[in-house]
Protein backbone atom coordinates (compact mmCIF):
# COMPACT_ATOMS: atom_id res chain seq x y z
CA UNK A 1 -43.29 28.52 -14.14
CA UNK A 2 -42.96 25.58 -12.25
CA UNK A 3 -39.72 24.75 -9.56
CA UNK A 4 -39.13 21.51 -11.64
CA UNK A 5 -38.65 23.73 -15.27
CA UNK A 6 -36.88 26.00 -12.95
CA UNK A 7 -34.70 23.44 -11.89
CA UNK A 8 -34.13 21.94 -15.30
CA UNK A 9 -33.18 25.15 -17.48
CA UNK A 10 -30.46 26.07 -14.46
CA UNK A 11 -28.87 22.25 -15.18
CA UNK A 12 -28.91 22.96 -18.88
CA UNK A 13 -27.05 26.30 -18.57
CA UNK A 14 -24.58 24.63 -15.83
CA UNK A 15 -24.35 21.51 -18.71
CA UNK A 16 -23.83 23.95 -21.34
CA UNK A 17 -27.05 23.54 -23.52
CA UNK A 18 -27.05 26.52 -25.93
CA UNK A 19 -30.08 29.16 -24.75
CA UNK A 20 -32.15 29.30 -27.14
CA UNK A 21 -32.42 25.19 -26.81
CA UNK A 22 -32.49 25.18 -23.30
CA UNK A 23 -35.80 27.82 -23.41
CA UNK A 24 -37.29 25.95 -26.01
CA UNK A 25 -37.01 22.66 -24.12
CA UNK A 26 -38.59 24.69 -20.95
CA UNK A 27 -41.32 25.36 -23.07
CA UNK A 28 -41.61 22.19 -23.50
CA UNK A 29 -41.60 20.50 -20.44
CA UNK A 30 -44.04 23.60 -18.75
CA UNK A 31 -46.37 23.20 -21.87
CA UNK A 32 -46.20 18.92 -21.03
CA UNK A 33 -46.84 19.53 -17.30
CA UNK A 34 -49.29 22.07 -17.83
CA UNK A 35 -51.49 19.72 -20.53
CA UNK A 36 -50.55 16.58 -17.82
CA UNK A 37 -52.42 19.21 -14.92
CA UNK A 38 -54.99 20.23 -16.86
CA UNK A 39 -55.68 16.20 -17.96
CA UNK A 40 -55.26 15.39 -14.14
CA UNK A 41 -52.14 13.47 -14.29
CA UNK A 42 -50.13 14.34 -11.55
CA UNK A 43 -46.01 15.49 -12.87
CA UNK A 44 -44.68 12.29 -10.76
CA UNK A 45 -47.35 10.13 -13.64
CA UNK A 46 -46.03 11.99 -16.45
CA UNK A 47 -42.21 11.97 -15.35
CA UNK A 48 -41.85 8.70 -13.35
CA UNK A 49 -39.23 8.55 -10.85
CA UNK A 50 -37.71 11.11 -12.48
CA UNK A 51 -39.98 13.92 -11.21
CA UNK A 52 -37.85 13.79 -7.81
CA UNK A 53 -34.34 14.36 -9.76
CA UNK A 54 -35.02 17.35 -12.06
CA UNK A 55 -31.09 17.49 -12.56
CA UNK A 56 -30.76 13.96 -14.10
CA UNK A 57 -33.99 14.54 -16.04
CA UNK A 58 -32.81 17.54 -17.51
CA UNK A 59 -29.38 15.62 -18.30
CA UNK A 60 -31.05 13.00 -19.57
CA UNK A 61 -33.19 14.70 -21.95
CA UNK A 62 -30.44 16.89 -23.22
CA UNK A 63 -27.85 14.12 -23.90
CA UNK A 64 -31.26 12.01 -25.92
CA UNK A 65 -31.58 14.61 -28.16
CA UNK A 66 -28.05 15.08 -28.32
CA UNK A 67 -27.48 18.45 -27.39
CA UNK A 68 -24.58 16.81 -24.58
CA UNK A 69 -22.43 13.40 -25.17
CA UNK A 70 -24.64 10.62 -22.87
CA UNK A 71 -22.82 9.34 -19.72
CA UNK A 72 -22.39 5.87 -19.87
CA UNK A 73 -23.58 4.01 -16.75
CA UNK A 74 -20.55 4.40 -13.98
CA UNK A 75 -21.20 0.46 -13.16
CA UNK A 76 -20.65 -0.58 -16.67
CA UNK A 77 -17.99 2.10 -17.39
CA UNK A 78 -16.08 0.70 -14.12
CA UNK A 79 -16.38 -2.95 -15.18
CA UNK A 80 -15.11 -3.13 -18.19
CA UNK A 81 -11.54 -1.76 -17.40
CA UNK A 82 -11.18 -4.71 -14.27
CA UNK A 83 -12.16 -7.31 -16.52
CA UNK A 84 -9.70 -5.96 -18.85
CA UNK A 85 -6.88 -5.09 -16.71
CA UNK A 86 -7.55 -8.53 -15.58
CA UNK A 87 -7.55 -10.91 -18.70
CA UNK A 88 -4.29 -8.30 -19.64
CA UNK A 89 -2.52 -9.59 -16.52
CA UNK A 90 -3.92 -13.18 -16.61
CA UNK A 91 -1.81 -13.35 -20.45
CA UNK A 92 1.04 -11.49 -19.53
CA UNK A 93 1.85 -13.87 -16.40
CA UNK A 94 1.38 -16.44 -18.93
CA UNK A 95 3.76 -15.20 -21.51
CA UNK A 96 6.22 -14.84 -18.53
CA UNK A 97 5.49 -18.33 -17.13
CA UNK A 98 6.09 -19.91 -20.25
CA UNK A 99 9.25 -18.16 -21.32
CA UNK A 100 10.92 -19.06 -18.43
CA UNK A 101 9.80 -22.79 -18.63
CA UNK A 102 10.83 -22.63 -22.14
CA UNK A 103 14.44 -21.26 -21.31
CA UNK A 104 14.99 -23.24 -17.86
CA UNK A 105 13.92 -26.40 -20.16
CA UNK A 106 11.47 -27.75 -16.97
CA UNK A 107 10.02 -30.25 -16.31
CA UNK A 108 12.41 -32.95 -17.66
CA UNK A 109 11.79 -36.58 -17.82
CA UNK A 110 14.67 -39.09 -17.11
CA UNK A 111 14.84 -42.40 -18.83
CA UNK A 112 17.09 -44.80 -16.27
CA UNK A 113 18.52 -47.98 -18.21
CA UNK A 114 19.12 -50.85 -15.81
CA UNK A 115 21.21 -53.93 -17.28
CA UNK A 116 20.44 -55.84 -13.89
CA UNK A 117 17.33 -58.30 -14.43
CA UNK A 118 15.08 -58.86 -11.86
CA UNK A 119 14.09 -62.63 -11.40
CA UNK A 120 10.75 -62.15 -13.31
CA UNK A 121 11.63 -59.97 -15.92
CA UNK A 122 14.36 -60.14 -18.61
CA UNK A 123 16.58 -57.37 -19.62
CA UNK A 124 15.71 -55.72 -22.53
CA UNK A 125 18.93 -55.03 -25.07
CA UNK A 126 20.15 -51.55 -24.09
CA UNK A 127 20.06 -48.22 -26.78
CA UNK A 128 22.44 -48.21 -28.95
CA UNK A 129 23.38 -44.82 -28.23
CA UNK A 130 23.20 -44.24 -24.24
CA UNK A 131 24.95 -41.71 -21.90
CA UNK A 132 27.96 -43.59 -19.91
CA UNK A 133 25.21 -42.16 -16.85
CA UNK A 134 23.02 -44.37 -18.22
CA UNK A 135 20.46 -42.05 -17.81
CA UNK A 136 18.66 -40.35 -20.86
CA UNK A 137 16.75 -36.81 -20.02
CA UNK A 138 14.47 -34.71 -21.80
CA UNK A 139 12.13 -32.17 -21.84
CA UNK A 140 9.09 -33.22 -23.10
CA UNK A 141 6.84 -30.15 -22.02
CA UNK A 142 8.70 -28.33 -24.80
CA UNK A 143 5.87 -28.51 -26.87
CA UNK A 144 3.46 -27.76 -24.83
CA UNK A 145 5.43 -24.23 -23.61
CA UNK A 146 5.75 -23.48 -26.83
CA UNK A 147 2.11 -23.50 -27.75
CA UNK A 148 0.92 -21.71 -24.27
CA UNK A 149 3.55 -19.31 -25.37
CA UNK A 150 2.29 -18.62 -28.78
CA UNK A 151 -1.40 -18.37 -27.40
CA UNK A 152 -0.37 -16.17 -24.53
CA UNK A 153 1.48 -13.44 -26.61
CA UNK A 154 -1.97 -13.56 -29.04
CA UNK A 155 -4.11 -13.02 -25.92
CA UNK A 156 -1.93 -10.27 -25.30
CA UNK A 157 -2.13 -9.02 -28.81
CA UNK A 158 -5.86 -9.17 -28.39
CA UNK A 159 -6.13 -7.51 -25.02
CA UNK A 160 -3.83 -4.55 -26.41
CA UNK A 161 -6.30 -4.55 -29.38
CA UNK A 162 -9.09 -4.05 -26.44
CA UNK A 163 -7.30 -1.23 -24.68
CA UNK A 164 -7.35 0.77 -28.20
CA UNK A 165 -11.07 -0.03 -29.23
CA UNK A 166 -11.69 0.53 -25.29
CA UNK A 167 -10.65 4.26 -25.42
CA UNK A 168 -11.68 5.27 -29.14
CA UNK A 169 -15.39 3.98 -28.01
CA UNK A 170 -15.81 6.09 -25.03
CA UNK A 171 -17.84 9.61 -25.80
CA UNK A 172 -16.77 12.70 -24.49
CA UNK A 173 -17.20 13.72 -21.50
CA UNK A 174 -19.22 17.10 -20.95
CA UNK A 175 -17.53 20.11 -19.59
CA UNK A 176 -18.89 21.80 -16.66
């Protein structure tokens, strides 16, 4: 039997793989190289790259036909939590940004009512109602807080919504 079988059927029994599956994919693979020999196709033709790693050839196969749970690639696996812990923070600085825009009541516009006339301009009859200041202020960002408010708590309803999905989607991890 061949060092690369050999290889293979100890990273089964380290994985886990029942026996009787783990001979019967040794079988296999010898009976494949043996056929790929006879045939003269060398085992780095038959297996690709993958003739130089018999460990994560022998994982591979085994999580394909479902014997372990597949790893998922640790790039993509890394990525997606960042992005996520990201847009989470991104919405939750934005809930707290708005709030305290919304309860500080900035940024306020002032109105200033003059009753002096400047020599090209004539004075315009003052508000009925006006402040003895004669200054009128208001907030007129109000609006606008309260919508980046409103979208900024559903962003963070949606990113919680992500965090579930995120960890009911992820297979199990093997056991060693």
């Amino acid at each position: 039997m061949s060092d690369f079988v050999e290889q293979c059927r100890r990273e089964w029994r380290r994985l886990g793989v029942p026996d009787p599956l783990a001979e019967e994919m040794a079988a296999d693979l010898a009976s494949d190289l043996r056929e790929a020999e006879a045939e003269g196709i060398s085992a780095e033709e038959l297996l690709g790259s993958s003739a130089f790693d018999p460990r994560s050839f022998a994982a591979s196969w085994a999580g394909e036909r479902g014997i372990i749970p597949v790893q998922p690639g640790r790039r993509k696996a890394r990525r997606r939590p960042l992005v996520l812990a990201a847009f989470t923070g991104l919405a939750a600085i934005t809930v707290i940004v708005a709030a305290l825009l919304l309860l500080t009541g900035q940024p306020k516009v002032s109105l200033v009512a003059s009753r002096r006339a400047g020599p090209h301009f004539q004075s315009l009859p003052a508000p009925t109602v006006m402040p003895p200041s004669g200054q009128l202020h208001a907030s007129v960002a109000a609006p606008i807080e309260w919508i980046l408010l409103f979208l900024a708590i559903l962003a963070l309803g949606f990113a919680a919504w992500l965090w579930s999905s995120w960890g009911r989607s992820r297979p199990p991890t093997a056991t060693a």
